[in-house]
Protein backbone atom coordinates (compact mmCIF):
# COMPACT_ATOMS: atom_id res chain seq x y z
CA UNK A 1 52.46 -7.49 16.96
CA UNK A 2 48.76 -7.27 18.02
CA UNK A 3 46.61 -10.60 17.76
CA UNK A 4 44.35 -8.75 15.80
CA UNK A 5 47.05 -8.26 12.96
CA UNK A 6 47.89 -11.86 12.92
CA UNK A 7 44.41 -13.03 12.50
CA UNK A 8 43.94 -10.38 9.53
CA UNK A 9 47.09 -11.38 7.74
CA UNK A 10 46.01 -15.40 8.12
CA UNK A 11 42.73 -14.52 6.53
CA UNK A 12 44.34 -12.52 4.07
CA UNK A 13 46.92 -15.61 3.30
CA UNK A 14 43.89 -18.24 3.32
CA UNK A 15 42.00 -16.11 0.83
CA UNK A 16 44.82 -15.86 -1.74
CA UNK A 17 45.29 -19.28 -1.51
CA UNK A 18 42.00 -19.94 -3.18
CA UNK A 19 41.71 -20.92 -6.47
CA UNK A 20 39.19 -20.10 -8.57
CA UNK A 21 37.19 -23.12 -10.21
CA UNK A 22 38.44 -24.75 -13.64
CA UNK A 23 35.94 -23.68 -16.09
CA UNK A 24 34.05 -26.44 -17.64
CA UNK A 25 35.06 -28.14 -21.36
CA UNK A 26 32.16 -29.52 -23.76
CA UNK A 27 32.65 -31.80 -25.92
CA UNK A 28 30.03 -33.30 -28.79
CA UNK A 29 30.03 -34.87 -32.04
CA UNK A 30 28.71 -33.43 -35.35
CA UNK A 31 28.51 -35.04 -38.55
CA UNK A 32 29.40 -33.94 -41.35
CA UNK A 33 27.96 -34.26 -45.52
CA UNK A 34 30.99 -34.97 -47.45
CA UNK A 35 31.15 -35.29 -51.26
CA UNK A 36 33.72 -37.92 -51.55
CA UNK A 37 33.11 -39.74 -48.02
CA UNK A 38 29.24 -39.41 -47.86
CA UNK A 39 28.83 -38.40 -43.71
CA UNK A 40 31.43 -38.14 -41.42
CA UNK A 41 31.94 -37.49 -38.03
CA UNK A 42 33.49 -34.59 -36.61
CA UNK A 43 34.03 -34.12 -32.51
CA UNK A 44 34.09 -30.34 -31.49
CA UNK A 45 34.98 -29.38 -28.08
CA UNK A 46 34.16 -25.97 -26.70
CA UNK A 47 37.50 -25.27 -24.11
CA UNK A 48 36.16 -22.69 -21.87
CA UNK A 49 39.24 -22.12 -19.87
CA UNK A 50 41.62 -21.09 -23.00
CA UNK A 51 38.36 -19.57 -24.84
CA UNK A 52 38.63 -21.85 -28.01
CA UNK A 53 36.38 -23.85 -29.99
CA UNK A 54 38.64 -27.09 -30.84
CA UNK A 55 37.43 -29.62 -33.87
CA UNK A 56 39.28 -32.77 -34.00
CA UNK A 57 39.01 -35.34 -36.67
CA UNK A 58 38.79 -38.80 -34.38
CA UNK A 59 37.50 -39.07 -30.70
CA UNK A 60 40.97 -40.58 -29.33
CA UNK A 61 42.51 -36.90 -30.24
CA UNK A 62 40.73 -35.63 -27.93
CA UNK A 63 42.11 -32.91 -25.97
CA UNK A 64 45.89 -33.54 -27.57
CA UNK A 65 45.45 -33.51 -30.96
CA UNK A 66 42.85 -30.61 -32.55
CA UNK A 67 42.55 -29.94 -36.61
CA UNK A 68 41.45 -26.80 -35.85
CA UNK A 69 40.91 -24.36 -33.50
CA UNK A 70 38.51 -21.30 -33.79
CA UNK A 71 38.56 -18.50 -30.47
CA UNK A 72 35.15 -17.69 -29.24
CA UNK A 73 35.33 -14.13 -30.21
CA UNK A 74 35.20 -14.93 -33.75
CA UNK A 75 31.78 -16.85 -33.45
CA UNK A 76 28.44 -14.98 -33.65
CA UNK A 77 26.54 -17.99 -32.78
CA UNK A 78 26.27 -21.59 -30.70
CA UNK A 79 24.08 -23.84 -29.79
CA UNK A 80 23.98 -26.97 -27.30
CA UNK A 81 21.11 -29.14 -28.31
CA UNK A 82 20.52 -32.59 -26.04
C-alpha cells in the first residue's frame, strides 16, 4: 500500500464519522379562549428534526406526551414573535 492511500482512506473514515448537527426544537406557550374554561394555556413545540408541530396540553408533557401533532407540510403559515 502507498502512504498516500492510507492518508486518503483515514480522511475518508474521519469524514463519515461526522455527524451532522441536531436540528434545533422550539418550544412556546399560547393561550387559548375557551367557552367553558375562559383562557387556557396551550404549549406548542415546533420539532425540527422529525418535521412536526407538537401541542401538548401541560408543560411537564413536554417532549413525551403531545395531544396533537400536525407535520410542517400541512402548515401554510408560522410565526415566532418575542
Amino acid at each position: 500500500m502507498c502512504r498516500s492511500n492510507i492518508k486518503d482512506q483515514a480522511k475518508y473514515l474521519i469524514k463519515i464519522k461526522e455527524f451532522p448537527e441536531k436540528p434545533v426544537s422550539i418550544v412556546g406557550c399560547v393561550q387559548k379562549y375557551s367557552y367553558l374554561f375562559n383562557w387556557m394555556e396551550r404549549f406548542l413545540r415546533l420539532n425540527a428534526e422529525n418535521r412536526v408541530l407538537e401541542r401538548y396540553r401541560k408543560k411537564w408533557n413536554i417532549p413525551f406526551k403531545p395531544a396533537e401533532t400536525i407535520p410542517l407540510k400541512y402548515l401554510e403559515d408560522f410565526k415566532i414573535v418575542d
